[in-house]
C-alpha atoms as a PDB file:
ATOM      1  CA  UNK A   1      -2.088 -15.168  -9.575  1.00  0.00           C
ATOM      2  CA  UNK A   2      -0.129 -14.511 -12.835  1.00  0.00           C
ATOM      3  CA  UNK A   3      -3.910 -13.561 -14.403  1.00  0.00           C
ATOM      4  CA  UNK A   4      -4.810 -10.923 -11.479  1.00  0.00           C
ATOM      5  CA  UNK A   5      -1.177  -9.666 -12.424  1.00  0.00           C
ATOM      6  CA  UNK A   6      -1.264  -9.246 -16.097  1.00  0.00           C
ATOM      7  CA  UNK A   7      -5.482  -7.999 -15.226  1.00  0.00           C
ATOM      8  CA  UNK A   8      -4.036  -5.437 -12.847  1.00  0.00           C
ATOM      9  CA  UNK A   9      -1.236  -4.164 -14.843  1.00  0.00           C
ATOM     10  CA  UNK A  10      -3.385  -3.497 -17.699  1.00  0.00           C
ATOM     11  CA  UNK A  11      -6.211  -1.616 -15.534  1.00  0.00           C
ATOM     12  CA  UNK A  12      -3.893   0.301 -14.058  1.00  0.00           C
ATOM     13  CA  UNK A  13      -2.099   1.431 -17.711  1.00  0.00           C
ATOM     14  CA  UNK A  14      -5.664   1.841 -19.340  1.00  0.00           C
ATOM     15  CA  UNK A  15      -7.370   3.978 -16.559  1.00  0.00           C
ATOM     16  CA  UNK A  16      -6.738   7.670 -15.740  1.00  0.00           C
ATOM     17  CA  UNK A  17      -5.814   8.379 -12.366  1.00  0.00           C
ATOM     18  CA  UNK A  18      -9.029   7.977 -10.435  1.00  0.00           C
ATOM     19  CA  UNK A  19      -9.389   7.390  -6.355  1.00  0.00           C
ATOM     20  CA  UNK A  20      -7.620   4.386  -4.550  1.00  0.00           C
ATOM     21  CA  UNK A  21      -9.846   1.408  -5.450  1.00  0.00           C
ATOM     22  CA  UNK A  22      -8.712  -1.182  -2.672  1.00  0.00           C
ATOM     23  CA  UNK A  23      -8.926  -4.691  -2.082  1.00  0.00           C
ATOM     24  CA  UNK A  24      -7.988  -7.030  -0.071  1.00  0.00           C
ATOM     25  CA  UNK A  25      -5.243  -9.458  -2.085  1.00  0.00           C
ATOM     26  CA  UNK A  26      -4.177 -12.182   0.313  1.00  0.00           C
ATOM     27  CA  UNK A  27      -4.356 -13.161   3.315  1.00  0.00           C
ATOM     28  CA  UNK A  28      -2.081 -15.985   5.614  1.00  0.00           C
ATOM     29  CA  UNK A  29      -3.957 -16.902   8.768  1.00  0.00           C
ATOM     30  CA  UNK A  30      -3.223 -20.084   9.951  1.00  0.00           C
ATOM     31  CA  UNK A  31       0.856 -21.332  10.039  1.00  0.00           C
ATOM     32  CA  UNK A  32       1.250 -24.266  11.647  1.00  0.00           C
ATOM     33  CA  UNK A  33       1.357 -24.127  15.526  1.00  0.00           C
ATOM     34  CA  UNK A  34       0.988 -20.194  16.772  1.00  0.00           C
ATOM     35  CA  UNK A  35      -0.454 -18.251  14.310  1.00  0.00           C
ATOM     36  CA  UNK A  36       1.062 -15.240  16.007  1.00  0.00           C
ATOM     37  CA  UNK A  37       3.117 -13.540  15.175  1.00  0.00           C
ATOM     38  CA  UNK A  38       2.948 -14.808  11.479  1.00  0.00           C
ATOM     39  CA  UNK A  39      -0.216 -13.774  10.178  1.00  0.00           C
ATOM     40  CA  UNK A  40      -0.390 -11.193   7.579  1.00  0.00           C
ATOM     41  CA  UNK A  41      -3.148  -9.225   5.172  1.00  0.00           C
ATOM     42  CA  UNK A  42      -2.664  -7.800   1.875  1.00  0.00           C
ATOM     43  CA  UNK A  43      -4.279  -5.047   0.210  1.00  0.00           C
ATOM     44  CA  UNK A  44      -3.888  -3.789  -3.179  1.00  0.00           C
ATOM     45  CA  UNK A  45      -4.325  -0.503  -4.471  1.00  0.00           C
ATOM     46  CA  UNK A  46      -5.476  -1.107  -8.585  1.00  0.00           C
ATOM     47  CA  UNK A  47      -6.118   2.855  -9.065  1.00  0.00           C
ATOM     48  CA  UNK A  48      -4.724   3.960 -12.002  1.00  0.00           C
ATOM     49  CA  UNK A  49      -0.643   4.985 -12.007  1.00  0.00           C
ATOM     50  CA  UNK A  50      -1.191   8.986 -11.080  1.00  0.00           C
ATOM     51  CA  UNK A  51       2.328   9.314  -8.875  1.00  0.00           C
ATOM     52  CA  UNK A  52       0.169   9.796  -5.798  1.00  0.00           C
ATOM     53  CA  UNK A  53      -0.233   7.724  -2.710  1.00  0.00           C
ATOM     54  CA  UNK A  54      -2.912   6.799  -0.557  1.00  0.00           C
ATOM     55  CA  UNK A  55      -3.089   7.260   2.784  1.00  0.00           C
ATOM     56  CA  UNK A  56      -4.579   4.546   5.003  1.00  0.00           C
ATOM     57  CA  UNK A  57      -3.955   5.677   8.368  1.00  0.00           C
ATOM     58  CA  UNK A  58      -8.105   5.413   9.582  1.00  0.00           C
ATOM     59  CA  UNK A  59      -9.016   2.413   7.113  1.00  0.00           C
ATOM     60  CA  UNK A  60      -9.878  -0.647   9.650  1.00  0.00           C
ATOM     61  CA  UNK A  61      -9.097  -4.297   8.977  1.00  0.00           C
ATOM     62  CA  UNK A  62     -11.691  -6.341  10.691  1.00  0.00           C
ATOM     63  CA  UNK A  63     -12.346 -10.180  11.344  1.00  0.00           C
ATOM     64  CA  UNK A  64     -14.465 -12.842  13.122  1.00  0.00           C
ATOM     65  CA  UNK A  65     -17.045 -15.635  12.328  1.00  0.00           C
ATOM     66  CA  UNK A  66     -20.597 -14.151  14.035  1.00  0.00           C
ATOM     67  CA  UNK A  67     -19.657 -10.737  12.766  1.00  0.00           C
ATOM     68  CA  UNK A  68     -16.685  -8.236  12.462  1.00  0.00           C
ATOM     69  CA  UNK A  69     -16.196  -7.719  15.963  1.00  0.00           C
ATOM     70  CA  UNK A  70     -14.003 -10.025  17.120  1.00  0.00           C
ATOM     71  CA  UNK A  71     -10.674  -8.326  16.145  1.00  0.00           C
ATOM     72  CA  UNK A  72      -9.970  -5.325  14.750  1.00  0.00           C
ATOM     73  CA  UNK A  73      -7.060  -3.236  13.201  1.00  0.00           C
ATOM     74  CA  UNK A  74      -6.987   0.366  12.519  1.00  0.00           C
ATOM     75  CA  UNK A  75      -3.923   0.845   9.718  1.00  0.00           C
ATOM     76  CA  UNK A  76      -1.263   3.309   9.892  1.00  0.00           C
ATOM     77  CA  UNK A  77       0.336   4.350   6.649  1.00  0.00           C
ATOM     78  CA  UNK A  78       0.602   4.929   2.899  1.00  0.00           C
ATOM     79  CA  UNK A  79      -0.194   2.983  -0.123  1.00  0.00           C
ATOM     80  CA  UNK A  80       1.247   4.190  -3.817  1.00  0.00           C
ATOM     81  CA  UNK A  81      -1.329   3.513  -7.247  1.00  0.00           C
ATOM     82  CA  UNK A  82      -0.794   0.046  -8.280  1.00  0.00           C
ATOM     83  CA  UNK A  83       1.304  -1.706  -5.535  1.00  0.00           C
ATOM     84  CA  UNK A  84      -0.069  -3.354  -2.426  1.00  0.00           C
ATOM     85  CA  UNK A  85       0.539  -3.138   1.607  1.00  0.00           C
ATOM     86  CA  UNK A  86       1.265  -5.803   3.893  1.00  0.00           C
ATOM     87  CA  UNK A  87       0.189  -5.660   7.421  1.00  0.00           C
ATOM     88  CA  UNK A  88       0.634  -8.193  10.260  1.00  0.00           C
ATOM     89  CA  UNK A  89       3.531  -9.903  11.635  1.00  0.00           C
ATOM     90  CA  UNK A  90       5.788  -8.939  12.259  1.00  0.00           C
ATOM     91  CA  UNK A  91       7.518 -12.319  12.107  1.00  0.00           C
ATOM     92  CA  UNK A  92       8.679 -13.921   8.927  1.00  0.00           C
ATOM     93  CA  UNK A  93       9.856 -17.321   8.323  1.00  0.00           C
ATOM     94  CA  UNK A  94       9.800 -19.959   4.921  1.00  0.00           C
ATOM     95  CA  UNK A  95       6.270 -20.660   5.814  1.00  0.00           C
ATOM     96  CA  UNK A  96       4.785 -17.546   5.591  1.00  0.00           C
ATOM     97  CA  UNK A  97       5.871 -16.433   2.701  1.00  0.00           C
ATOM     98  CA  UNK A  98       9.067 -14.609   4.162  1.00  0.00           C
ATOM     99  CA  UNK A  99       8.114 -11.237   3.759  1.00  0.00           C
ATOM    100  CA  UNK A 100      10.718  -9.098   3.187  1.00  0.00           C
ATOM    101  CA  UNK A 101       9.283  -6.247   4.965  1.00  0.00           C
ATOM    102  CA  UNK A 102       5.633  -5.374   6.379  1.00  0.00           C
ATOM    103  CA  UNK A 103       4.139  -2.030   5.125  1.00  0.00           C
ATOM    104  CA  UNK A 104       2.829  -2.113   8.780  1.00  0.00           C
ATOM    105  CA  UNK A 105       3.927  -4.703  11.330  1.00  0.00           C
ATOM    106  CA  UNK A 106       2.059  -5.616  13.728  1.00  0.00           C
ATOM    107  CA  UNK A 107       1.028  -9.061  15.673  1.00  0.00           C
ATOM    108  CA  UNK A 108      -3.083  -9.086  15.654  1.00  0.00           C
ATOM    109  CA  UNK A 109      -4.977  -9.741  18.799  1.00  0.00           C
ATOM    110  CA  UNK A 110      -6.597 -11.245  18.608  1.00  0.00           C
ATOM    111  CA  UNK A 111      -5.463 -14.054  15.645  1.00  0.00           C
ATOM    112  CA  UNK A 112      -7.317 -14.112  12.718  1.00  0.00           C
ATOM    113  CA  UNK A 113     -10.020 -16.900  12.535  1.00  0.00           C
ATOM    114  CA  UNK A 114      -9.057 -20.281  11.081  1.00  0.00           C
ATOM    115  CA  UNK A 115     -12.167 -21.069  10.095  1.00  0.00           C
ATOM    116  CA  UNK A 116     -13.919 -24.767   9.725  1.00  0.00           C
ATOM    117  CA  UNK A 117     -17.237 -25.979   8.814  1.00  0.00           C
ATOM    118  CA  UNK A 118     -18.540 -22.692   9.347  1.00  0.00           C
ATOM    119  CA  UNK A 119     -17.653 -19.446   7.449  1.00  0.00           C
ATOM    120  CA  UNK A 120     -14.976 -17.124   8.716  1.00  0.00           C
ATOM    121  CA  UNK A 121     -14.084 -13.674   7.341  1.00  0.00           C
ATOM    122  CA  UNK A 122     -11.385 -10.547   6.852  1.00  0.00           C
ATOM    123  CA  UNK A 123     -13.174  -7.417   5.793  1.00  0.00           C
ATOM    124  CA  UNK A 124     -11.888  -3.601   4.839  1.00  0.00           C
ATOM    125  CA  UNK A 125     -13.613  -0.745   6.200  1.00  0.00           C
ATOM    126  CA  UNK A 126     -13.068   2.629   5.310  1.00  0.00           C
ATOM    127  CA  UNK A 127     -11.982   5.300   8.269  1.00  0.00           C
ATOM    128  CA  UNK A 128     -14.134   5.693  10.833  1.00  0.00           C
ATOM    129  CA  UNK A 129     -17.227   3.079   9.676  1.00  0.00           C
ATOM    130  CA  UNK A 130     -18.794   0.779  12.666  1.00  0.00           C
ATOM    131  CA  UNK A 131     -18.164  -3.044  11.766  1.00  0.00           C
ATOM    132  CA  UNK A 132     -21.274  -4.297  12.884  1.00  0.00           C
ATOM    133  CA  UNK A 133     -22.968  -2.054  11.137  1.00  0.00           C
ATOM    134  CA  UNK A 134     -21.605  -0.351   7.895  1.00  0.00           C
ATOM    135  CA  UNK A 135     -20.569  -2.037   4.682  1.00  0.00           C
ATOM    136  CA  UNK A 136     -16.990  -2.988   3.910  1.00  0.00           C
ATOM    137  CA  UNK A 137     -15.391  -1.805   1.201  1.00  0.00           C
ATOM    138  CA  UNK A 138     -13.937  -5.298   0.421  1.00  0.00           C
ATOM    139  CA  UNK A 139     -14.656  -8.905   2.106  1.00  0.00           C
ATOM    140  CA  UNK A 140     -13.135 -12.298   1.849  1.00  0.00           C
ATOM    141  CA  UNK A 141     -15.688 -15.058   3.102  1.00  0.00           C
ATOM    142  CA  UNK A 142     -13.807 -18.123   3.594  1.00  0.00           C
ATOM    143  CA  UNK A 143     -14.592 -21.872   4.883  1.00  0.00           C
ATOM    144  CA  UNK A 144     -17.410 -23.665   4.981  1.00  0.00           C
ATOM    145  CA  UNK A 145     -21.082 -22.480   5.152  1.00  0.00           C
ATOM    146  CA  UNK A 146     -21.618 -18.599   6.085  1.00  0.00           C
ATOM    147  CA  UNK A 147     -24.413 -19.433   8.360  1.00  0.00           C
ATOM    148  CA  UNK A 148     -23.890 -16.404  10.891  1.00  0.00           C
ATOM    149  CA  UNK A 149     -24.756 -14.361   7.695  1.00  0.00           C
ATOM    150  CA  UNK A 150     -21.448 -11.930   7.165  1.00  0.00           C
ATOM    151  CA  UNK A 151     -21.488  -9.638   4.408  1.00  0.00           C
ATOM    152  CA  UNK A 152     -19.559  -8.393   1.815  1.00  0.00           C
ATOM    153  CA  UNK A 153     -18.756  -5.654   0.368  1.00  0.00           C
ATOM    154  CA  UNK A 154     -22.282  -5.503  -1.539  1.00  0.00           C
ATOM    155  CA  UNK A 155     -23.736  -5.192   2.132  1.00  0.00           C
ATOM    156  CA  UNK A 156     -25.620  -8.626   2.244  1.00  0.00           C
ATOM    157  CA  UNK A 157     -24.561 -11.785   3.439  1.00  0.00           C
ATOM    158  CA  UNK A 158     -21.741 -13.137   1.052  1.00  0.00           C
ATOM    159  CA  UNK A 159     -21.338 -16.192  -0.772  1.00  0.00           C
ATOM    160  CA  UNK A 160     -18.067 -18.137   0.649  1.00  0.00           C
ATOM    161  CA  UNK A 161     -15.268 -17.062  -1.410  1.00  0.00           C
ATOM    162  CA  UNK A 162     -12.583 -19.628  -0.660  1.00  0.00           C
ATOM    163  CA  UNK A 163     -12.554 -22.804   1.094  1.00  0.00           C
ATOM    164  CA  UNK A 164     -10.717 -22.761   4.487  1.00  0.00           C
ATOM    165  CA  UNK A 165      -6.926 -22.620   4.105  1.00  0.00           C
ATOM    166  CA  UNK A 166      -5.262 -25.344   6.059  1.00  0.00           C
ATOM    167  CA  UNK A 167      -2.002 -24.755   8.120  1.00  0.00           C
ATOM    168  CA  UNK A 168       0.932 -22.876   5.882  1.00  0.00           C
ATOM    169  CA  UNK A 169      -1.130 -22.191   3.329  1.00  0.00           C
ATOM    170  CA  UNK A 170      -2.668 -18.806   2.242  1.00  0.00           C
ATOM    171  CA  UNK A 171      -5.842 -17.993   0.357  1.00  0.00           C
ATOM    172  CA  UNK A 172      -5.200 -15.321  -2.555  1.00  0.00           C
ATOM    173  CA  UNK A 173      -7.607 -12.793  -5.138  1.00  0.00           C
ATOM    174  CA  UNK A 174      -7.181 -14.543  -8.573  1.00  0.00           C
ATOM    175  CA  UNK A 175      -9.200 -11.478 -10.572  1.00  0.00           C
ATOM    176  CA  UNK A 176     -10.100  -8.269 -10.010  1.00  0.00           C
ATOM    177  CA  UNK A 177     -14.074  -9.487  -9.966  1.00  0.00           C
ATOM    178  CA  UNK A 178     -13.065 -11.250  -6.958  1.00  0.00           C
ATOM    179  CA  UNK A 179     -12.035 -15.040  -7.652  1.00  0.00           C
ATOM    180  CA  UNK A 180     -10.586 -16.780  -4.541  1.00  0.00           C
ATOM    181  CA  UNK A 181      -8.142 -20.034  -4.410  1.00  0.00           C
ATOM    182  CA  UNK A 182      -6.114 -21.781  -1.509  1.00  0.00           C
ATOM    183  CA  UNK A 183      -2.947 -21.661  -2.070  1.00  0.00           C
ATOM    184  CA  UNK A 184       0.608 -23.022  -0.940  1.00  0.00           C
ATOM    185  CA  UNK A 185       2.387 -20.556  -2.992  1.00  0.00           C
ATOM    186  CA  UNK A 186       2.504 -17.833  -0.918  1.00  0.00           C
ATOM    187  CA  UNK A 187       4.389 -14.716  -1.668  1.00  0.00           C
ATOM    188  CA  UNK A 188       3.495 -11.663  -0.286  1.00  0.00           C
ATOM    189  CA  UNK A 189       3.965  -8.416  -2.788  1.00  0.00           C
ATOM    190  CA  UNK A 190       3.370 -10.713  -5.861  1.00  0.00           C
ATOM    191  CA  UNK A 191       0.353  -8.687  -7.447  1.00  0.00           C
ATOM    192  CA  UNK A 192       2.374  -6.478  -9.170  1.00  0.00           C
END
């Protein structure tokens, strides 16, 4: 994650300020016994520094394994150029990461999809878009095979991004072009 870091950093010092480009950063899904109320998303903002924020409130986290539809989350709040927002929860302990604060707590219902043999996914979508039917601005295909066809963020069905995270583990962006790895390092708010 140090490379996505020093990648991010220098975007956001090179570029003139410019509209919030988000991602999503990392996600924790699956802690060991109830996921809930322990799982958590992260977006980052990589737009360049400008002094503004960006507000989310209308942006839609969405997740499932046939399609987006199986849970949803409509975000409430604010995200500044070059920092990221945590949403879920609103539990912390050592295993997920012990966040020392959610930009937006809440426990999703339902849990976000463990995943297995076949392909599970979190998605971004911007205010107001339909998840079965728009494209997401951002998409992280993880597991094994994406047979049910979700897409990404290009609108087609997606390659798998990640392999499926087991239990305490989280799977995080390693570059801005949208590199993927499992990882037991978890620590929420590291991207910048």
């Amino acid at each position: 994650m140090t490379r996505l870091l020093m990648i991010t950093a220098l975007l956001c010092l090179a570029v003139s300020p410019a509209a919030a480009e988000l991602l999503i950063s990392e996600v924790f899904y699956d802690h060991t016994g109830s996921d809930s109320p322990f799982e958590w998303i992260e977006i980052t903002n990589t737009s360049a520094i400008s002094s503004k924020t960006t507000d989310l409130t209308g942006y839609i986290l969405a997740w499932g394994g046939t399609d987006y539809s199986y849970g949803q989350h409509v975000i409430t709040g604010v995200i500044g150029d070059c920092s990221t927002f945590l949403v879920g929860g609103p539990s912390s302990d050592l295993e997920n990461g012990d966040p020392f604060g959610f930009s937006e707590a809440v426990d999703f219902s339902p849990d976000i999809q463990n995943s297995g043999s076949t392909a599970d996914a979190v998605a971004l979508f911007a205010p107001g878009a339909n998840v079965l039917t728009d494209t997401p601005i951002d998409a992280v295909i993880y597991g094994g095979a994406n047979t049910n066809g979700l897409i990404d963020e290009t609108g087609l069905p997606g390659a798998v991004d990640v392999a499926d995270a087991p239990a305490g583990f989280s799977i995080a962006r390693t570059s801005l072009a949208g590199d993927w790895v499992v990882t037991d390092t978890i620590v929420p708010y590291d991207h910048f």
